[in-house]
C-alpha atoms as a PDB file:
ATOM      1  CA  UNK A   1     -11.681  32.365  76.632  1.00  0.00           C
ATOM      2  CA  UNK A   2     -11.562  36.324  75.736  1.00  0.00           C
ATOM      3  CA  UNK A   3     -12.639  36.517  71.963  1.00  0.00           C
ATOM      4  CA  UNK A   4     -11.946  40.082  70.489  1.00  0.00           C
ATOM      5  CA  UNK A   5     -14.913  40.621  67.651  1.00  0.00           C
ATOM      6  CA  UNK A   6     -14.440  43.089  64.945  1.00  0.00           C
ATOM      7  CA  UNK A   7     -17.523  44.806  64.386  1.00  0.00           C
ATOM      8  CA  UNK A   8     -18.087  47.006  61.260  1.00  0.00           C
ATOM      9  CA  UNK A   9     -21.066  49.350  60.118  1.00  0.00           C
ATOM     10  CA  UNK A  10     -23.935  49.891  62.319  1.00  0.00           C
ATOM     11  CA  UNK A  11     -22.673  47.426  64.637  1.00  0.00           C
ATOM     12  CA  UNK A  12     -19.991  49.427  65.047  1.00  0.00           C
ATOM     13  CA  UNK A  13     -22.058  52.577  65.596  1.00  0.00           C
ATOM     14  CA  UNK A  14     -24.468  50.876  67.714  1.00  0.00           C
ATOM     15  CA  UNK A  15     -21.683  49.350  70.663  1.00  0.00           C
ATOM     16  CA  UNK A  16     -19.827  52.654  69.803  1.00  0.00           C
ATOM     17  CA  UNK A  17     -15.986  50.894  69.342  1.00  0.00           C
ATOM     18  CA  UNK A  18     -14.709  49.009  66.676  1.00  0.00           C
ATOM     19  CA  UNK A  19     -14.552  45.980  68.709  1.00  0.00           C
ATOM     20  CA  UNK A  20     -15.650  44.307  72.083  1.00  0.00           C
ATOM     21  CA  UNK A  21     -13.999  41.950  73.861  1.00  0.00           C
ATOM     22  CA  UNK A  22     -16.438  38.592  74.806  1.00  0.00           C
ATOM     23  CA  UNK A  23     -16.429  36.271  77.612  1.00  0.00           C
ATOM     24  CA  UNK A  24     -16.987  32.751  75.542  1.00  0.00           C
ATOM     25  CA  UNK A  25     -17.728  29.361  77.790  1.00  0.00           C
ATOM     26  CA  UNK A  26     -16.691  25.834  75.922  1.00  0.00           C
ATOM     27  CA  UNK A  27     -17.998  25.061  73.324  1.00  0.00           C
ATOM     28  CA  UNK A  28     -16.388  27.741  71.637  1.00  0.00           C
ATOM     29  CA  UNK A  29     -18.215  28.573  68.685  1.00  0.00           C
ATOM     30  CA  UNK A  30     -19.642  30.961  66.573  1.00  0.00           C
ATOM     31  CA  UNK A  31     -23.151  30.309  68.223  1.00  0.00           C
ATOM     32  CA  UNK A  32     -21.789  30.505  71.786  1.00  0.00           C
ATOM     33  CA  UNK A  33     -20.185  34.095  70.600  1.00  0.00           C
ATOM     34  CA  UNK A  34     -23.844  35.362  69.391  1.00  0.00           C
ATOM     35  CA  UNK A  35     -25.697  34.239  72.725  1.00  0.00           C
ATOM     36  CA  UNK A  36     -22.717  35.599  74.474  1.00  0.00           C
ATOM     37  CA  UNK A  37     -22.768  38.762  72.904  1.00  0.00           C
ATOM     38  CA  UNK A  38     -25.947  39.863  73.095  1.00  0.00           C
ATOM     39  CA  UNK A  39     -25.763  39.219  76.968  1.00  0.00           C
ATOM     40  CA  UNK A  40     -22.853  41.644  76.987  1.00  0.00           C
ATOM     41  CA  UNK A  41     -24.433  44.463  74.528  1.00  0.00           C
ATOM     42  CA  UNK A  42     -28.575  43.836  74.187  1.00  0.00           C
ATOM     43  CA  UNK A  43     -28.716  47.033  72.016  1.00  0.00           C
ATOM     44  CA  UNK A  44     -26.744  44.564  69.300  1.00  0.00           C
ATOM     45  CA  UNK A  45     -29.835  41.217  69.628  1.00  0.00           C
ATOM     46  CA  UNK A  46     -31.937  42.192  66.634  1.00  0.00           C
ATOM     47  CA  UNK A  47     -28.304  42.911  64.647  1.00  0.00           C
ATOM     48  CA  UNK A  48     -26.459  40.343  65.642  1.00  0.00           C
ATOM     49  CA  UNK A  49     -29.390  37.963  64.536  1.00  0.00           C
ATOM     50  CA  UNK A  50     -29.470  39.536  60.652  1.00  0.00           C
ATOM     51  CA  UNK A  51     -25.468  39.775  60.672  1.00  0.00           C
ATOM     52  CA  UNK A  52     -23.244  37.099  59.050  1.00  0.00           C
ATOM     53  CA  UNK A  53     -20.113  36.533  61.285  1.00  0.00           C
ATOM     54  CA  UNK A  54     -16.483  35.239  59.809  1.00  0.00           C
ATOM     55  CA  UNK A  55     -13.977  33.161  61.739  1.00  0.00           C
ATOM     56  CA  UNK A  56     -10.490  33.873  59.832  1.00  0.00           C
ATOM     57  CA  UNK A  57     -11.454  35.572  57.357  1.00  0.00           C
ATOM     58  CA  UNK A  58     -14.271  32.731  55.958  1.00  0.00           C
ATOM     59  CA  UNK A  59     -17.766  33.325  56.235  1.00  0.00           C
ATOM     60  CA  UNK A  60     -18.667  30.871  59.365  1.00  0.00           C
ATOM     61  CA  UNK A  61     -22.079  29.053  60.844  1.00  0.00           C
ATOM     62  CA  UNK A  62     -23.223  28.807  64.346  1.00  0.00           C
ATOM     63  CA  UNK A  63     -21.063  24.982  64.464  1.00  0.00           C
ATOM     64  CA  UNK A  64     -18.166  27.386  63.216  1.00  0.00           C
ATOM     65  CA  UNK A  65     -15.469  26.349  65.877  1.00  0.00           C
ATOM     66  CA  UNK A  66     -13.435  29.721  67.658  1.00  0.00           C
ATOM     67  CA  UNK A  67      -9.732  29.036  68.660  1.00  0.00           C
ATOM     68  CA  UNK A  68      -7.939  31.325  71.273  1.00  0.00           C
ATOM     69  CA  UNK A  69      -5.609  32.901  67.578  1.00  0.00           C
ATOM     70  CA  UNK A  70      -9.081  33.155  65.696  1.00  0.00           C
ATOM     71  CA  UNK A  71      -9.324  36.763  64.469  1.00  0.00           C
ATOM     72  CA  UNK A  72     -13.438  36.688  64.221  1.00  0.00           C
ATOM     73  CA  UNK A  73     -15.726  39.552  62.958  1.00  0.00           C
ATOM     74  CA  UNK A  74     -19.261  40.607  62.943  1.00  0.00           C
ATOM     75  CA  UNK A  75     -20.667  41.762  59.387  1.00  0.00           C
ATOM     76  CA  UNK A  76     -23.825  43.484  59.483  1.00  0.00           C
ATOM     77  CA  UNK A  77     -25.924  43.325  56.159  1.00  0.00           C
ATOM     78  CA  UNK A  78     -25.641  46.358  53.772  1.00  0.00           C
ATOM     79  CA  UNK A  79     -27.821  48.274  51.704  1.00  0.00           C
ATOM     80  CA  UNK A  80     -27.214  50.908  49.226  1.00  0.00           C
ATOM     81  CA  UNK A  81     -28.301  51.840  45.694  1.00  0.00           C
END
């Protein structure tokens, strides 16, 4: 399965689109997409590690199942002041 991940911030900056498209293998999950993804982009591994990820539009975990409609996103941490 294809999954299209939103990125936002410096994840965005970093693979230089607003999203990629990733090449997940069963079990399709939000833990598959992270291992997945930083095979396809390493410049995103120490990122992708610190950023919380959302599966339809709720925050998700690594069990956090991905179906082929899922709209899923990549949401680097912040800071500001």
């Amino acid at each position: 399965m294809i999954v299209n991940l939103l990125l936002f911030a410096a994840a965005k900056e970093i693979a230089g689109c607003p999203q990629l498209e990733v090449a997940l293998e069963q079990p399709y999950t939000v833990g598959r997409l992270k291992s997945a993804l930083v095979l396809k982009c390493p410049e995103l591994a120490t990122l992708t590690a610190a950023s919380a990820f959302s599966v339809d539009h709720t925050y998700a975990n690594d069990e956090t199942a991905i179906h082929p409609t899922s709209e899923v996103a990549m949401i680097p941490p912040v800071s500001g002041g």
